[in-house]
Protein backbone atom coordinates (compact mmCIF):
# COMPACT_ATOMS: atom_id res chain seq x y z
CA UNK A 1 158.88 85.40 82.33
CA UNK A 2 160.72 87.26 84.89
CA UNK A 3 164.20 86.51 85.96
CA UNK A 4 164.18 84.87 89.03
CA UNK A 5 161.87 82.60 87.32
CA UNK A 6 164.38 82.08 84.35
CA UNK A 7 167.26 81.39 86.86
CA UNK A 8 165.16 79.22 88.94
CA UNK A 9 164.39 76.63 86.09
CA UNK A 10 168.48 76.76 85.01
CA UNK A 11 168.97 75.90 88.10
CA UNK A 12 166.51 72.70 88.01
CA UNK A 13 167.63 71.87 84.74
CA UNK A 14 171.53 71.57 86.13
CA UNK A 15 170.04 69.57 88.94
CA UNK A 16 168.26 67.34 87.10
CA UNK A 17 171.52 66.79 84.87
CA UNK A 18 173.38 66.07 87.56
CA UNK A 19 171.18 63.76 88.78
CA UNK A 20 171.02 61.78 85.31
CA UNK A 21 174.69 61.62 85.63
CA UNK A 22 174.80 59.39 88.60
CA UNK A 23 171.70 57.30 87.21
CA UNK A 24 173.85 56.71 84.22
CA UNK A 25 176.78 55.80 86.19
CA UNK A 26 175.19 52.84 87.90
CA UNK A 27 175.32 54.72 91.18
CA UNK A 28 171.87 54.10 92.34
CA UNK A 29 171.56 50.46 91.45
CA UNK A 30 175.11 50.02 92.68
CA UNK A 31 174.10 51.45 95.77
CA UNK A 32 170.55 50.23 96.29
CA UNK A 33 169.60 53.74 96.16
CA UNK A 34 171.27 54.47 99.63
CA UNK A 35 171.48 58.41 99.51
CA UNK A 36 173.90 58.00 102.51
CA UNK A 37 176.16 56.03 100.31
CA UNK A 38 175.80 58.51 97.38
CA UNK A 39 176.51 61.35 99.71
CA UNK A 40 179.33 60.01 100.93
CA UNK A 41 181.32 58.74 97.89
CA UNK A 42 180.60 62.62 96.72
CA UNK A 43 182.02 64.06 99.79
CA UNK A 44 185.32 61.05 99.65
CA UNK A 45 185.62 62.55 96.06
CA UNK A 46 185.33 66.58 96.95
CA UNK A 47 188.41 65.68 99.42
CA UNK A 48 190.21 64.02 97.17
CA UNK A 49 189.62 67.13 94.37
CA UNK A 50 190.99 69.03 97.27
CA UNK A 51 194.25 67.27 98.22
CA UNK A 52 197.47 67.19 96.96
CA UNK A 53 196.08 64.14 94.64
CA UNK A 54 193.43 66.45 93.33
CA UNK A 55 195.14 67.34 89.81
CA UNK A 56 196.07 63.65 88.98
CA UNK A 57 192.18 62.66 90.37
CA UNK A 58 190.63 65.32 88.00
CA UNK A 59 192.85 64.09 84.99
CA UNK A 60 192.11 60.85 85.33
CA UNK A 61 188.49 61.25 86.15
CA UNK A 62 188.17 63.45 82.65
CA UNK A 63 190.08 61.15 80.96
CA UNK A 64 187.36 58.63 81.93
CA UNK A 65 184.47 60.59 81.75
CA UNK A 66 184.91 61.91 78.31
CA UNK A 67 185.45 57.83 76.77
CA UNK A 68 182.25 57.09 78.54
CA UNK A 69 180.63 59.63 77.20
CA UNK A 70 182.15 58.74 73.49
CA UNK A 71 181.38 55.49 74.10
CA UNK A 72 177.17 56.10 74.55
């Protein structure tokens, strides 16, 4: 398999992971699906990361993440 191919299925792979992490969330039933809505809420969260309330947002958001993820 050459490399490009290799790199290209990694890369649909992450995707797809990504993906299953808003599914599991509740995000698209929560938001009737509305990519616009989903878009959004990413790019209100990618400013946040990015402000001077970034570090306590990340924290907290790990903090979260990992129990949800503990809890199955």
């Amino acid at each position: 398999m050459r490399t490009w191919q290799v790199e290209r299925r990694k890369r649909t792979r992450h995707l797809i992971e990504l993906g299953g992490l808003v599914v599991k969330a509740g995000i698209v039933d929560l938001t009737g699906d509305d990519r616009a809505i989903i878009y959004g809420a990413l790019l209100w969260m990618a400013d946040k990361l990015q402000s001077d309330q970034g570090e306590h947002a990340r924290s907290r958001w790990a903090v979260k993440g990992k129990q949800a993820f503990n809890d199955g």
